[in-house]
PDB file of N, CA and C in Angstrom:
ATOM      1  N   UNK A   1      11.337  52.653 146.201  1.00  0.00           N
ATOM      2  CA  UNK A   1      10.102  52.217 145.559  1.00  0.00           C
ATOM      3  C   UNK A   1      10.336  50.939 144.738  1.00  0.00           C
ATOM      4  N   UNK A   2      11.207  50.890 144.273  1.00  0.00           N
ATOM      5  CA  UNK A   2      11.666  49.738 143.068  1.00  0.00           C
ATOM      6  C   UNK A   2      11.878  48.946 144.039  1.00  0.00           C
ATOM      7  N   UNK A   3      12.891  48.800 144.862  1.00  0.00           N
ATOM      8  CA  UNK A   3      13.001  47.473 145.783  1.00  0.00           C
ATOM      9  C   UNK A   3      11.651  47.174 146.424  1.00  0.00           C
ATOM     10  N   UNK A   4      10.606  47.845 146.949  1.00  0.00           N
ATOM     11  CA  UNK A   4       9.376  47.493 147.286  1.00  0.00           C
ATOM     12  C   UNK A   4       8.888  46.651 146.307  1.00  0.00           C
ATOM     13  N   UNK A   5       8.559  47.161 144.720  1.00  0.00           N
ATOM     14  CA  UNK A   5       7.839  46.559 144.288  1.00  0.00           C
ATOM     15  C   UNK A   5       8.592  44.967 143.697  1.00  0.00           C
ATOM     16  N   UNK A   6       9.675  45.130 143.563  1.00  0.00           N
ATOM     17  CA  UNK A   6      10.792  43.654 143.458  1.00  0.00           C
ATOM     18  C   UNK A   6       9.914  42.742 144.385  1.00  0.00           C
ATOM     19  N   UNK A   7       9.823  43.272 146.127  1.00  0.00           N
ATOM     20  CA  UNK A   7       9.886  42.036 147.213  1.00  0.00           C
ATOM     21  C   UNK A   7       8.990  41.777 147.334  1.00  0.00           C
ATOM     22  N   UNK A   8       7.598  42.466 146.688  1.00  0.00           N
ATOM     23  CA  UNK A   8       5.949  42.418 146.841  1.00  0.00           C
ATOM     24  C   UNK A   8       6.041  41.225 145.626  1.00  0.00           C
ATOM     25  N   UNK A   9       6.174  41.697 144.049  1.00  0.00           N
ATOM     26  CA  UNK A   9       6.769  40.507 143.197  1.00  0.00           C
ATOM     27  C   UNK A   9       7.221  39.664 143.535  1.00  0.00           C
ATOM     28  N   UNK A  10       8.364  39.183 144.009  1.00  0.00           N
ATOM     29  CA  UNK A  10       8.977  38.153 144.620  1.00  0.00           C
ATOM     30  C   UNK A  10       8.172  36.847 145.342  1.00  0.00           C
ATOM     31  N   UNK A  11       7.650  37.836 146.153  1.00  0.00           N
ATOM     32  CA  UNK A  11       6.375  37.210 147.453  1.00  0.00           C
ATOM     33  C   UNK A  11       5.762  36.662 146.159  1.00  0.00           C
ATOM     34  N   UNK A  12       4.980  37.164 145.236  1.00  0.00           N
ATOM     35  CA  UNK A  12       3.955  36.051 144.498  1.00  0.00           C
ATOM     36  C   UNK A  12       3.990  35.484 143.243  1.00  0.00           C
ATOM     37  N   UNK A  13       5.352  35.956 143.007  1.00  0.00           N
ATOM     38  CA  UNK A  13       5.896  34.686 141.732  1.00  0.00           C
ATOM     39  C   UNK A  13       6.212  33.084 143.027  1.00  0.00           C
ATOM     40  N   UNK A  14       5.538  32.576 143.122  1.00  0.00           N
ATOM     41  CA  UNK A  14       6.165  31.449 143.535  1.00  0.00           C
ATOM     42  C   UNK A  14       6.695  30.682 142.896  1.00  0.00           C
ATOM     43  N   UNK A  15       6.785  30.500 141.576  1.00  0.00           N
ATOM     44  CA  UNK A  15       7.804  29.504 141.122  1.00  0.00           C
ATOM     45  C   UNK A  15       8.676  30.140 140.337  1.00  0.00           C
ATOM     46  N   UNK A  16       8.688  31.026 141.238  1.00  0.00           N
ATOM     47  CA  UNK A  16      10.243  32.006 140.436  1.00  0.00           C
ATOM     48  C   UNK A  16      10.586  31.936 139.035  1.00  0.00           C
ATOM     49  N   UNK A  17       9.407  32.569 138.121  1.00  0.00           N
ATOM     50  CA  UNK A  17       9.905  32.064 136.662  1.00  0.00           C
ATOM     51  C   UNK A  17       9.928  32.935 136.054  1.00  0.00           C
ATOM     52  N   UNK A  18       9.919  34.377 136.961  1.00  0.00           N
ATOM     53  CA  UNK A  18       9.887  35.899 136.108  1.00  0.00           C
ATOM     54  C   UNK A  18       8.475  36.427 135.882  1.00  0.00           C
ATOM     55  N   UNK A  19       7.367  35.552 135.946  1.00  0.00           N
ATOM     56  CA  UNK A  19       5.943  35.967 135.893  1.00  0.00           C
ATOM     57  C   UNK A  19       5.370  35.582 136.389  1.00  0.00           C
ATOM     58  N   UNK A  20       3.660  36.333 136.739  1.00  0.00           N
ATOM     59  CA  UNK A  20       3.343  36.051 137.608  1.00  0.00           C
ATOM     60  C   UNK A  20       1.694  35.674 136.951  1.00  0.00           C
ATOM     61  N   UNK A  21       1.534  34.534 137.369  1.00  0.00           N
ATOM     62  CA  UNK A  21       0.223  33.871 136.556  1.00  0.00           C
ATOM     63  C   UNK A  21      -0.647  33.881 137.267  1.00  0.00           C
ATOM     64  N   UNK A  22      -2.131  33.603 136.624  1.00  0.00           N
ATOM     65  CA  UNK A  22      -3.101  33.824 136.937  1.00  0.00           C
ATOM     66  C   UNK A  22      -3.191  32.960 139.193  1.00  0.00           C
ATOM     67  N   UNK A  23      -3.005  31.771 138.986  1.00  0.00           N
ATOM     68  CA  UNK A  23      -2.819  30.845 139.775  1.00  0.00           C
ATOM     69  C   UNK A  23      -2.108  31.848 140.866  1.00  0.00           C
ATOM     70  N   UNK A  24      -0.894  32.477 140.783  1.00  0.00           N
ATOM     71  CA  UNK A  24      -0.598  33.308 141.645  1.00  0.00           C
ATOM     72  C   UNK A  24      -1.265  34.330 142.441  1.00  0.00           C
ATOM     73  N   UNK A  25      -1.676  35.168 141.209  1.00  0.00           N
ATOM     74  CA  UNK A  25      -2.683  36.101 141.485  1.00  0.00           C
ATOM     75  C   UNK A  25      -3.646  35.977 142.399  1.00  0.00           C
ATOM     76  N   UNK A  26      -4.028  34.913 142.157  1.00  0.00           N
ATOM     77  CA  UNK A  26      -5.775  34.356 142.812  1.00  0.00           C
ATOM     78  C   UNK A  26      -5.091  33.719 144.227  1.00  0.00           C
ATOM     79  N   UNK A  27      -3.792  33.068 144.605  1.00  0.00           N
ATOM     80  CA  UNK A  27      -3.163  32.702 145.649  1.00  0.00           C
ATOM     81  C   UNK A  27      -3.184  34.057 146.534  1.00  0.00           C
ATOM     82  N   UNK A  28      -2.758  35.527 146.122  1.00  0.00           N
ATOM     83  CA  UNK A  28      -1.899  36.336 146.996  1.00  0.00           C
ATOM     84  C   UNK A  28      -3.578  37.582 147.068  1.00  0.00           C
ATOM     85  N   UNK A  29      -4.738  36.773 146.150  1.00  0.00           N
ATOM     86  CA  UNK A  29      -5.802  37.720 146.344  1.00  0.00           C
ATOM     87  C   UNK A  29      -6.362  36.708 148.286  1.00  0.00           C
ATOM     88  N   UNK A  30      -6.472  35.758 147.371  1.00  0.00           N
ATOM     89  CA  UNK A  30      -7.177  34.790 148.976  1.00  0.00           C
ATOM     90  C   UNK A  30      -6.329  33.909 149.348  1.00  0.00           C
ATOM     91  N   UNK A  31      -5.506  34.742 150.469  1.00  0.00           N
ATOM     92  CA  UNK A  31      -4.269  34.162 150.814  1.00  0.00           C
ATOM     93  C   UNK A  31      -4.657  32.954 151.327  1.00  0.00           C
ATOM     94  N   UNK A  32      -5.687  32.868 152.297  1.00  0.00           N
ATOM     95  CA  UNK A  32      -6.090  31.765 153.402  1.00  0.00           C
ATOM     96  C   UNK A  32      -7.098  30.522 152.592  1.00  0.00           C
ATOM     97  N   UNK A  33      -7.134  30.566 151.369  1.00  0.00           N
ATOM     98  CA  UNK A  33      -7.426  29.748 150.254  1.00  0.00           C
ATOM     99  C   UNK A  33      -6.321  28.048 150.321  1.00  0.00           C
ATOM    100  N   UNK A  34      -6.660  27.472 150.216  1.00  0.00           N
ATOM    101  CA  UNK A  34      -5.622  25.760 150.291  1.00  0.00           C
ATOM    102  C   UNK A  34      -5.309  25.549 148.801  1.00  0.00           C
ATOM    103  N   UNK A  35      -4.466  25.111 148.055  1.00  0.00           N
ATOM    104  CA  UNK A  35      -4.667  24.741 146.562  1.00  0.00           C
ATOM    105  C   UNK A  35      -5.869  24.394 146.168  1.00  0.00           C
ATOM    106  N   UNK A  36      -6.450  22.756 146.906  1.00  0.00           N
ATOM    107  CA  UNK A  36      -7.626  22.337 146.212  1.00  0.00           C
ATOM    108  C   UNK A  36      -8.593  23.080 145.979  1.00  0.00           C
ATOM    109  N   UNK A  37      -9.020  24.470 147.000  1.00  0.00           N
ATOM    110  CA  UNK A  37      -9.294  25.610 147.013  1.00  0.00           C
ATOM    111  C   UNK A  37      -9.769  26.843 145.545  1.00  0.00           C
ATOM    112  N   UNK A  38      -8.208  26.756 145.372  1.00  0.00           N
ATOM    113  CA  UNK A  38      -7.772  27.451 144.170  1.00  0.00           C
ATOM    114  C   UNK A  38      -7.710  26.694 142.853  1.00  0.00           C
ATOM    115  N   UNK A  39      -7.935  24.954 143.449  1.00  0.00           N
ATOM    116  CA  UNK A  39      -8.044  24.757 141.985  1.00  0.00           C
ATOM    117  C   UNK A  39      -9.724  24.291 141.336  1.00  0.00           C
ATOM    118  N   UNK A  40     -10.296  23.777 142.361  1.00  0.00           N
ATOM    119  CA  UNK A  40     -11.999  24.058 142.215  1.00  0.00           C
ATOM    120  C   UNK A  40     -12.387  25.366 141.847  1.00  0.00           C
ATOM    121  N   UNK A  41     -11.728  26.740 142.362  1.00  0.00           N
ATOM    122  CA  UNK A  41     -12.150  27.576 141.898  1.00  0.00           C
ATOM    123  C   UNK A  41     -12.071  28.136 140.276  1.00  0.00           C
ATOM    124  N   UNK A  42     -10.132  27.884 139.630  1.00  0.00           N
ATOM    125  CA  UNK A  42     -10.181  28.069 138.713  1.00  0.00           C
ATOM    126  C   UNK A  42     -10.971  26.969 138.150  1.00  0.00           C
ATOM    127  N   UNK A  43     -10.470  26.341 138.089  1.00  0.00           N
ATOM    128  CA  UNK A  43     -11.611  24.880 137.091  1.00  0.00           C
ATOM    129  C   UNK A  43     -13.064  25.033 136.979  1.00  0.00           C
ATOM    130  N   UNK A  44     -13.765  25.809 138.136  1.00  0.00           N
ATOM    131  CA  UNK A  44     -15.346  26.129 137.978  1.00  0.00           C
ATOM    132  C   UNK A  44     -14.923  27.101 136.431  1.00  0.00           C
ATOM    133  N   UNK A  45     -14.352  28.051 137.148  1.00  0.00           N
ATOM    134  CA  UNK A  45     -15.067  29.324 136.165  1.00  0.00           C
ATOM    135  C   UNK A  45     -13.875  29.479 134.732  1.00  0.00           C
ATOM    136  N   UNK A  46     -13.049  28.501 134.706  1.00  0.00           N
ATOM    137  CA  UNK A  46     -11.900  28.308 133.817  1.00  0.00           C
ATOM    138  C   UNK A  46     -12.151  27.295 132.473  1.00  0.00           C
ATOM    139  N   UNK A  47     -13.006  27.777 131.524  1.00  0.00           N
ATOM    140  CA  UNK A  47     -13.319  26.694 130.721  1.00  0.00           C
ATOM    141  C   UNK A  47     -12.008  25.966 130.028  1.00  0.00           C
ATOM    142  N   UNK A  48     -11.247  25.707 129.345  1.00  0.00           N
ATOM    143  CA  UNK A  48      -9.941  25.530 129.272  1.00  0.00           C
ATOM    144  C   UNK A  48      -9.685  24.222 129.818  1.00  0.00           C
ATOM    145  N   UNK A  49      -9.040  23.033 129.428  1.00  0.00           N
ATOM    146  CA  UNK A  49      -9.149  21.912 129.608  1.00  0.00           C
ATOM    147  C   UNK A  49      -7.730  21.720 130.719  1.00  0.00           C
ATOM    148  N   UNK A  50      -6.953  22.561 130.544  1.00  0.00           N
ATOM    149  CA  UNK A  50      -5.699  22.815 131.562  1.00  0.00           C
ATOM    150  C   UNK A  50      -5.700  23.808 132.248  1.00  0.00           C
ATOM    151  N   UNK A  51      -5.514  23.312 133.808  1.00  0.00           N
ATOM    152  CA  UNK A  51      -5.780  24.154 134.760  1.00  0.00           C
ATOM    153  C   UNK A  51      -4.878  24.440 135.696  1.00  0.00           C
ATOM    154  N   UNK A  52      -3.406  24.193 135.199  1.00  0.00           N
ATOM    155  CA  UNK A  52      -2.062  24.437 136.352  1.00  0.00           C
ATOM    156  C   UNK A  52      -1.140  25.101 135.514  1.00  0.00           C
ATOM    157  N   UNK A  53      -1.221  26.813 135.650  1.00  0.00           N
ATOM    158  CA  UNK A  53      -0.083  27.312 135.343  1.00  0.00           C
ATOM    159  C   UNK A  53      -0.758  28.092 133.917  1.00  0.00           C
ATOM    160  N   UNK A  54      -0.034  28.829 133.869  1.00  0.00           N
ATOM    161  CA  UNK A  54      -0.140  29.706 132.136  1.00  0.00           C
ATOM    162  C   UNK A  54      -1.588  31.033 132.580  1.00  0.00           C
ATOM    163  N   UNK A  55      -1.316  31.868 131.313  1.00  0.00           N
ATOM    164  CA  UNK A  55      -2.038  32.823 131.744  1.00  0.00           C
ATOM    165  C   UNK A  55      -3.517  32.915 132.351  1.00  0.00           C
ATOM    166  N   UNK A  56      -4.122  31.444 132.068  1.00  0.00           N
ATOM    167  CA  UNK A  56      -5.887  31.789 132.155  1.00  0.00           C
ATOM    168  C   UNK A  56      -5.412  30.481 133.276  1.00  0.00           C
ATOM    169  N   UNK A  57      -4.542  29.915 133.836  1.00  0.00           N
ATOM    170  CA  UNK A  57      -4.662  28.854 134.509  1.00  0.00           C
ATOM    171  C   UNK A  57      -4.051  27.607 133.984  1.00  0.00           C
ATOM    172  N   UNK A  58      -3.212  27.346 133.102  1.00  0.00           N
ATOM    173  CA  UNK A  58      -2.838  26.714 132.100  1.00  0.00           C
ATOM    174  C   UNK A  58      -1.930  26.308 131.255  1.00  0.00           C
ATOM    175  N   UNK A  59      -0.527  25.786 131.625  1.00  0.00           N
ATOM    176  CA  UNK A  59       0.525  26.173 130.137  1.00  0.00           C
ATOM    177  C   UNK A  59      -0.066  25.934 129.539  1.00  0.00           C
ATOM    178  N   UNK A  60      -0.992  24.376 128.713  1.00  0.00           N
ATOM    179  CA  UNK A  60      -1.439  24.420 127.344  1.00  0.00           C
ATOM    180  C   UNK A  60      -2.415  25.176 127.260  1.00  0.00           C
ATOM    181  N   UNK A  61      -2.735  26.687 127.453  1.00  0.00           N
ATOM    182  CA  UNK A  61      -4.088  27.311 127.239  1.00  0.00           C
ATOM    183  C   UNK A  61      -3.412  28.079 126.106  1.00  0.00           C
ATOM    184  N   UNK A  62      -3.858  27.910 125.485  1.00  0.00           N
ATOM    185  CA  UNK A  62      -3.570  29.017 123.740  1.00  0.00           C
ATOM    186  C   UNK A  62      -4.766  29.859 123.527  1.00  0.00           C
ATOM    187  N   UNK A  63      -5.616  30.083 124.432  1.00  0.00           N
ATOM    188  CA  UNK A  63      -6.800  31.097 124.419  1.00  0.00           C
ATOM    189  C   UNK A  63      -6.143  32.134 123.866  1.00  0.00           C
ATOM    190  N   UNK A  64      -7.142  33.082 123.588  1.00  0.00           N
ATOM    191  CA  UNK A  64      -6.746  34.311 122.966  1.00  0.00           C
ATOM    192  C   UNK A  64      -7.265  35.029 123.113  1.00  0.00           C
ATOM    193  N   UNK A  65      -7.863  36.105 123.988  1.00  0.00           N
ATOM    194  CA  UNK A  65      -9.212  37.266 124.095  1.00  0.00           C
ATOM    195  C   UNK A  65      -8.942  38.026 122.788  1.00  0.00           C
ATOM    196  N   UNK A  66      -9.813  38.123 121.826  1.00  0.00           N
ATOM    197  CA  UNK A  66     -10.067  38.975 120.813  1.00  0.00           C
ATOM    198  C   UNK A  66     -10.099  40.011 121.069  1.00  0.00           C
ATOM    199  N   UNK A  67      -9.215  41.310 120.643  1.00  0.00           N
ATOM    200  CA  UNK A  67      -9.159  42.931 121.032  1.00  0.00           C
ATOM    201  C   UNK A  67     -10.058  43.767 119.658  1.00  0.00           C
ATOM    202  N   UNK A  68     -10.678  44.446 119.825  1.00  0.00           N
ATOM    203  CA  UNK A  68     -11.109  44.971 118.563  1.00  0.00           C
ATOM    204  C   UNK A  68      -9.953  46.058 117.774  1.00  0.00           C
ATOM    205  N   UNK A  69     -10.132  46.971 116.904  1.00  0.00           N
ATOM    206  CA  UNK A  69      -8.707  47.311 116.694  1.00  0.00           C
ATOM    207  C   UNK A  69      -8.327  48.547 117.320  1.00  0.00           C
ATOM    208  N   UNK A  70      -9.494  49.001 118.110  1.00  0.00           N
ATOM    209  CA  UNK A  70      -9.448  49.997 119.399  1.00  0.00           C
ATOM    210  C   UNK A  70      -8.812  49.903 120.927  1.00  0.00           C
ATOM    211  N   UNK A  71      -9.340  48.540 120.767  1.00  0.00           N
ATOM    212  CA  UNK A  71      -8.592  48.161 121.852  1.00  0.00           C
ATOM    213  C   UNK A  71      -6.903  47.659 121.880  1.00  0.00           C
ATOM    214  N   UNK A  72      -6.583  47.136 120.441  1.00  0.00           N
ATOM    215  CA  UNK A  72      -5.457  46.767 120.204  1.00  0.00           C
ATOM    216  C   UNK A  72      -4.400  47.903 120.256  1.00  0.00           C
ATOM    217  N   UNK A  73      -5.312  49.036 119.751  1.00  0.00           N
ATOM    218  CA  UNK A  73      -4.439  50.352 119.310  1.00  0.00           C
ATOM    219  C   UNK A  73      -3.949  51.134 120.920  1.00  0.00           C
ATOM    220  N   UNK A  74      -4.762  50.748 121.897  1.00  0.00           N
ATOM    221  CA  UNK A  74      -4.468  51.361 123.255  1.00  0.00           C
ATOM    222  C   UNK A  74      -3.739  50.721 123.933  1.00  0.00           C
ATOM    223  N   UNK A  75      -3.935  49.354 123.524  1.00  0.00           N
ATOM    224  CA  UNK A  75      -3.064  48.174 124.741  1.00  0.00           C
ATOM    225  C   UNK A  75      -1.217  48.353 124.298  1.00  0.00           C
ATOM    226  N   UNK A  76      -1.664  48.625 122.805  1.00  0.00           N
ATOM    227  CA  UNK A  76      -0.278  48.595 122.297  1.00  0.00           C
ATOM    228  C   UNK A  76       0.764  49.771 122.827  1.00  0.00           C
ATOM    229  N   UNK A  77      -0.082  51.266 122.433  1.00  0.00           N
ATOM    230  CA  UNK A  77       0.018  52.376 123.238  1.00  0.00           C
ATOM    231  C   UNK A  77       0.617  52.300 124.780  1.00  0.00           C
ATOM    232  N   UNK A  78      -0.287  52.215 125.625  1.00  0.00           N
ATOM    233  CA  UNK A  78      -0.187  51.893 127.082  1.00  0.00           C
ATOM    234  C   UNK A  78       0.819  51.003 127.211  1.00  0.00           C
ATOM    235  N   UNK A  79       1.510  49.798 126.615  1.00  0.00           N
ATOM    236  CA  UNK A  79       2.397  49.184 126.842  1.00  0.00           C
ATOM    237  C   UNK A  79       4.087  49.865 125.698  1.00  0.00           C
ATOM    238  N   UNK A  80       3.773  50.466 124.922  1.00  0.00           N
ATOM    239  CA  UNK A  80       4.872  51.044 124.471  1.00  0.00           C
ATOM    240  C   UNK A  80       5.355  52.276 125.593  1.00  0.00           C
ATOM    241  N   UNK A  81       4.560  52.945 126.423  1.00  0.00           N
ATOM    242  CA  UNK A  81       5.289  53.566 126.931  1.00  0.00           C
ATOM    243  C   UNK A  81       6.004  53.123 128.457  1.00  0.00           C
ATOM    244  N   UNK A  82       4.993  51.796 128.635  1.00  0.00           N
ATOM    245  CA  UNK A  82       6.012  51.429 130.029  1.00  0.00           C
ATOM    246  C   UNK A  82       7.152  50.431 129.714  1.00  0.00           C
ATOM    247  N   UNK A  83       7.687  50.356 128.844  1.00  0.00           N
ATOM    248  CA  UNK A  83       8.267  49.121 128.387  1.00  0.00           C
ATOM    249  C   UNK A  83       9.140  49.823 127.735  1.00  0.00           C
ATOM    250  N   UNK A  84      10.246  50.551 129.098  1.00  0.00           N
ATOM    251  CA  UNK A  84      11.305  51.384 128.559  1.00  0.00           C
ATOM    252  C   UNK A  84      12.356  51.315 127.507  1.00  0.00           C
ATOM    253  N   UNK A  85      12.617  49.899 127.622  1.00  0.00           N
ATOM    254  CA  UNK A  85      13.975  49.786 126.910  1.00  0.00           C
ATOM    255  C   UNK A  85      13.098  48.906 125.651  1.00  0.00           C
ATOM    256  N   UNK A  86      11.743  48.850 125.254  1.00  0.00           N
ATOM    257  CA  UNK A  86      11.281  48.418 123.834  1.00  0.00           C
ATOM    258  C   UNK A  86      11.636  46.817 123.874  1.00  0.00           C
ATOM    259  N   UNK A  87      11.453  45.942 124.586  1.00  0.00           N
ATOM    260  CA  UNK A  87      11.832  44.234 124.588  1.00  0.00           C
ATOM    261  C   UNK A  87      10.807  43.401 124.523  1.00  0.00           C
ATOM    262  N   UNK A  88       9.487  44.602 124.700  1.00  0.00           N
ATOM    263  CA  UNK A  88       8.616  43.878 124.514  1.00  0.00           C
ATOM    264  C   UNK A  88       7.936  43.015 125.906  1.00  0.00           C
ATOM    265  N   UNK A  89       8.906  42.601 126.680  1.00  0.00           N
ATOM    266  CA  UNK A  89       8.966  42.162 128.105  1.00  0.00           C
ATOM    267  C   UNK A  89       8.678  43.732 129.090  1.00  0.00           C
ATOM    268  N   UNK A  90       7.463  43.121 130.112  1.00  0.00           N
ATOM    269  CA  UNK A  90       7.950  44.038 131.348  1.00  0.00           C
ATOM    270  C   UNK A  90       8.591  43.728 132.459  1.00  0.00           C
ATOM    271  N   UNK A  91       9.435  44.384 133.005  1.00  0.00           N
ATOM    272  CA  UNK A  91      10.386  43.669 133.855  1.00  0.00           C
ATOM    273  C   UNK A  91       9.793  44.884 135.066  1.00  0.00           C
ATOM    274  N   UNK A  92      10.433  43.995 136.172  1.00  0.00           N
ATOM    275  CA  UNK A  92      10.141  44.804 137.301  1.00  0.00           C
ATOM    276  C   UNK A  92      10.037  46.132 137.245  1.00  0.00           C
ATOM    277  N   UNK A  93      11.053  46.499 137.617  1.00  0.00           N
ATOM    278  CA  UNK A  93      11.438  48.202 137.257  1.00  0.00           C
ATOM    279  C   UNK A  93      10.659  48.570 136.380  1.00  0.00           C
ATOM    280  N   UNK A  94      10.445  48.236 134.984  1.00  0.00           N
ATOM    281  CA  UNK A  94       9.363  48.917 134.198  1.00  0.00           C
ATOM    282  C   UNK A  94       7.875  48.835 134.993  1.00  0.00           C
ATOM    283  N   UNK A  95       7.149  47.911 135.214  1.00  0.00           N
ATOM    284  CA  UNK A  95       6.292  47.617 136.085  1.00  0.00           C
ATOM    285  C   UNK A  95       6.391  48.497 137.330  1.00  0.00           C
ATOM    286  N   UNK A  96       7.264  49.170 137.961  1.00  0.00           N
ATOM    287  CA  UNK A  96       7.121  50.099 139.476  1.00  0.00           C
ATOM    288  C   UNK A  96       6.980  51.666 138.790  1.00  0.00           C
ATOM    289  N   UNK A  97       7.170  52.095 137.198  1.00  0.00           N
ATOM    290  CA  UNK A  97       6.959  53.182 137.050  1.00  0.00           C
ATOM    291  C   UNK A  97       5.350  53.827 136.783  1.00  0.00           C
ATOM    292  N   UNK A  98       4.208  51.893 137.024  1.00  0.00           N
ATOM    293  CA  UNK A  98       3.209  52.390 137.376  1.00  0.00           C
ATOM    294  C   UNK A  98       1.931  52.456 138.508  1.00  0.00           C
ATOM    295  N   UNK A  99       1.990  53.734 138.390  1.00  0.00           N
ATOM    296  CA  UNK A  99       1.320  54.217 139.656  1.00  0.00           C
ATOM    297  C   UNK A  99      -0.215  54.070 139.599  1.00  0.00           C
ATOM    298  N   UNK A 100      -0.973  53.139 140.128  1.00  0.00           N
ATOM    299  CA  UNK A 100      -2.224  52.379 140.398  1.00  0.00           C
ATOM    300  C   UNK A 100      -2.538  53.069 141.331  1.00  0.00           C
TER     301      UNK A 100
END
């Protein structure tokens, strides 16, 4: 199972940097998509003045979605327990112990 989910990862980090960004995501959703494709698309619906790379589309995006403190209290939750060894990082293996 773990090596599955490694080579599925693998496949859509394309710039091999340990994560996998929005830009990826939206690559391995509409595979048959061209860049210019993917980048008209983020840029329509991507308000954000940088649109290559980083979480919303962006390294310089410093956005921030506001959590209320309900939501903060679950995200924190839900990620303390897959985030075996506490680093704060999810790494593969932590990431294949969940079942979607």
């Amino acid at each position: 199972m773990l090596s599955a989910v490694a080579n599925i990862f693998a496949q859509l980090d394309l710039d091999r940097d340990g994560e996998m960004n929005f830009r990826e995501l939206l690559g391995a959703y509409y595979p048959s998509c061209t860049v210019q494709e993917l980048d008209q698309f983020i840029h329509k619906y991507d308000s954000s003045p940088s649109t290559k790379g980083g979480p919303h589309g962006g390294p310089g995006d410093n956005r921030r979605r506001e959590l209320n403190p309900e939501q903060e209290e679950e995200l924190a939750s839900f990620l303390a327990i897959i985030d075996q060894n506490s680093d704060g990082v999810l790494d593969v293996q932590e990431l294949s112990l969940i079942h979607i």
